[in-house]
Protein backbone atom coordinates (compact mmCIF):
# COMPACT_ATOMS: atom_id res chain seq x y z
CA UNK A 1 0.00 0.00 0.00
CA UNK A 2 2.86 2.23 0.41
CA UNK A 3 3.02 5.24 3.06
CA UNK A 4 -0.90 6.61 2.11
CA UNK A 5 -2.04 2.22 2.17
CA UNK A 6 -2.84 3.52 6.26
CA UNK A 7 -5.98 5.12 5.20
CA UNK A 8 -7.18 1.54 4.00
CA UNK A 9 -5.14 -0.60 6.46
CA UNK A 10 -6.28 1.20 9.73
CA UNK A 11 -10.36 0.93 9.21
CA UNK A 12 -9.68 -2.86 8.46
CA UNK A 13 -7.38 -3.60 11.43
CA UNK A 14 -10.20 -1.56 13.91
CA UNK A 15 -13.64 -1.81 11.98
CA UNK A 16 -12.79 -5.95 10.22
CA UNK A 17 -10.18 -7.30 13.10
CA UNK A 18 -11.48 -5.02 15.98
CA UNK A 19 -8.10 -4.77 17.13
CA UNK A 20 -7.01 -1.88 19.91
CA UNK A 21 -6.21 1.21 18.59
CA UNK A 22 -2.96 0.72 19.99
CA UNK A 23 -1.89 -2.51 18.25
CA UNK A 24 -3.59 -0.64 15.06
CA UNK A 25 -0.77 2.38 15.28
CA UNK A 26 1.55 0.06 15.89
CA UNK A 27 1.33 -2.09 13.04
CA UNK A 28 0.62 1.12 10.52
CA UNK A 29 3.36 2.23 11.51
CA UNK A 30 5.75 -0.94 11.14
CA UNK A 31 4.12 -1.03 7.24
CA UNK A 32 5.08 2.58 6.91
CA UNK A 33 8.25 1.76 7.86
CA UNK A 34 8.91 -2.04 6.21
CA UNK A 35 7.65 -0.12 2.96
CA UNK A 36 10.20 2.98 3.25
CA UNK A 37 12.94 0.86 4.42
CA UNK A 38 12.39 -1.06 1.07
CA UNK A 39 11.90 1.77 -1.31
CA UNK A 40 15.52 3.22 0.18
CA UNK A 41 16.98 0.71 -0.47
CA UNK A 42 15.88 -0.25 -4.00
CA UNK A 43 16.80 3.80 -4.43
CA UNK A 44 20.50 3.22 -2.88
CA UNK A 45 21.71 3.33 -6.41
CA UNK A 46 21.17 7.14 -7.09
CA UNK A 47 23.69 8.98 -6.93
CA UNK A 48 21.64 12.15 -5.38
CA UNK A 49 20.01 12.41 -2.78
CA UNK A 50 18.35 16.23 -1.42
CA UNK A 51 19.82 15.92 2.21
CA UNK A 52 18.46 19.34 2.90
CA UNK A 53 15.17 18.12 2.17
CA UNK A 54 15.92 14.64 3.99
CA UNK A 55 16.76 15.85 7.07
CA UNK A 56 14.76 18.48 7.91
CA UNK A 57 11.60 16.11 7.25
CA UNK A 58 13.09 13.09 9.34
CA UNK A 59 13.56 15.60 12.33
CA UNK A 60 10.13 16.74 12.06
CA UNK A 61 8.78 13.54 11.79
CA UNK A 62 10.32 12.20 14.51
CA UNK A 63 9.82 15.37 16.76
CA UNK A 64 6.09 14.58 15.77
CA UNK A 65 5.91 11.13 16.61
CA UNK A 66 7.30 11.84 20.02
CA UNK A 67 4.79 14.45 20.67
CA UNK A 68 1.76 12.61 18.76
CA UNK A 69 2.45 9.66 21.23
CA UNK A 70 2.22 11.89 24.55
CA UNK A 71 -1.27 13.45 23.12
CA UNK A 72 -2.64 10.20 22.28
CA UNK A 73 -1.59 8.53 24.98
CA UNK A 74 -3.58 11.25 26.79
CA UNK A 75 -7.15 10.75 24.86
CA UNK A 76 -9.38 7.92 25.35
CA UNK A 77 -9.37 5.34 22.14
CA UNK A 78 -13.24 6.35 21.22
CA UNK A 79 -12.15 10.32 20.57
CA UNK A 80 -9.16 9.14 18.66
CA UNK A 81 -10.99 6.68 16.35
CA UNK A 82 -13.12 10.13 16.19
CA UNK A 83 -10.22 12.15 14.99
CA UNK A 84 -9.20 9.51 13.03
CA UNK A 85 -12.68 9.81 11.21
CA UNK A 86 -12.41 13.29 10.45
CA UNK A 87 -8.94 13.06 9.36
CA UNK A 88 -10.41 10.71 6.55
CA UNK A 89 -13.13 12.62 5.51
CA UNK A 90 -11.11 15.99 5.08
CA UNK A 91 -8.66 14.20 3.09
CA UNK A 92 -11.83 12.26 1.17
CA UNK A 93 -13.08 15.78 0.47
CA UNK A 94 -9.59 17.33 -0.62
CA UNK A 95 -8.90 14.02 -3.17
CA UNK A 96 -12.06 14.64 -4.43
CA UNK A 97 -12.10 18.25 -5.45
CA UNK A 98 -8.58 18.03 -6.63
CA UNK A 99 -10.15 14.62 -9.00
CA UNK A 100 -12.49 16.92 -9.89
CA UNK A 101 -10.40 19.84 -11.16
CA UNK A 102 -7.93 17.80 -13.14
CA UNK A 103 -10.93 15.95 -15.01
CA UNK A 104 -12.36 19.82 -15.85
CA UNK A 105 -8.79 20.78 -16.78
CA UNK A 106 -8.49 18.32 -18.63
CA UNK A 107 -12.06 18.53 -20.41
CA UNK A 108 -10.01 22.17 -21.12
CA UNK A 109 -12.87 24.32 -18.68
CA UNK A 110 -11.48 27.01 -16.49
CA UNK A 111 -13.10 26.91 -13.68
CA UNK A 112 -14.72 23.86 -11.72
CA UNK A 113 -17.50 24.40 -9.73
CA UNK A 114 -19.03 22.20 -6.64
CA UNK A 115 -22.13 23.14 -4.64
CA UNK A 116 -22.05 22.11 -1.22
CA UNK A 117 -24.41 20.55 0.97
CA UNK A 118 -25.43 24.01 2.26
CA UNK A 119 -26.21 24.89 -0.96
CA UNK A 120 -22.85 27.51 -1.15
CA UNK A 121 -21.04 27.95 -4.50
CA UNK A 122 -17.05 26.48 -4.49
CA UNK A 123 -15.35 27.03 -7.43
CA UNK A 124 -11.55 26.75 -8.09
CA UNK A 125 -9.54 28.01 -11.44
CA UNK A 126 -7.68 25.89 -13.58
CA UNK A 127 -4.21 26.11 -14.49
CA UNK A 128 -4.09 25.94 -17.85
CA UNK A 129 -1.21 23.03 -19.29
């Protein structure tokens, strides 16, 4: 699944396995890292790679893992799962209207327009290739 295959591999391990949300972390995050372990190293051969963009990212990642861990660790599993829900459905709604602006781009339109549920007018202009 690579890195984004936790969107699909967390709702089965809690919703299909009804495992703790705990064990469920855990093992997204041993795929994350199995799967980025492996794409280093079938990378190794290139002769380039953008430390300054490397390192600054692993630092904040880690400073973020360390810091995600004490907040969890301080909500109950139910308001996490919660989070975890709405952290879905923003990203659903983001993959969506980007979808939907590269299919009117490339119909050639210039603008693509969504109504919400509220009835309110989103549109978003196209870059033009």
């Amino acid at each position: 699944f690579g890195v984004g295959g936790g969107f699909v591999l967390v709702p089965v391990l809690v919703l299909v396995l009804r495992l703790p949300m705990d064990q469920v972390v855990g093992t997204s995050l041993m795929v994350v890292a199995l799967n980025s372990g492996t794409s280093l190293l079938s990378r190794a051969h290139t002769p380039h790679f953008d430390w300054s963009v490397i390192l600054p990212l692993m630092l904040s990642a880690a400073i973020a893992t360390v810091l995600g861990k004490r907040f969890a660790d301080r909500l109950p599993a139910r308001r996490l799962k919660l989070m975890f829900a709405g952290l879905l459905t923003m990203i659903a709604v983001y993959t969506a209207w980007q979808s939907s602006t590269a299919i009117a781009a490339d119909a050639g339109q210039t603008t693509a327009t969504w109504t919400s549920r509220t009835g309110e007018k989103l549109t978003k202009h196209l870059e033009q290739a």
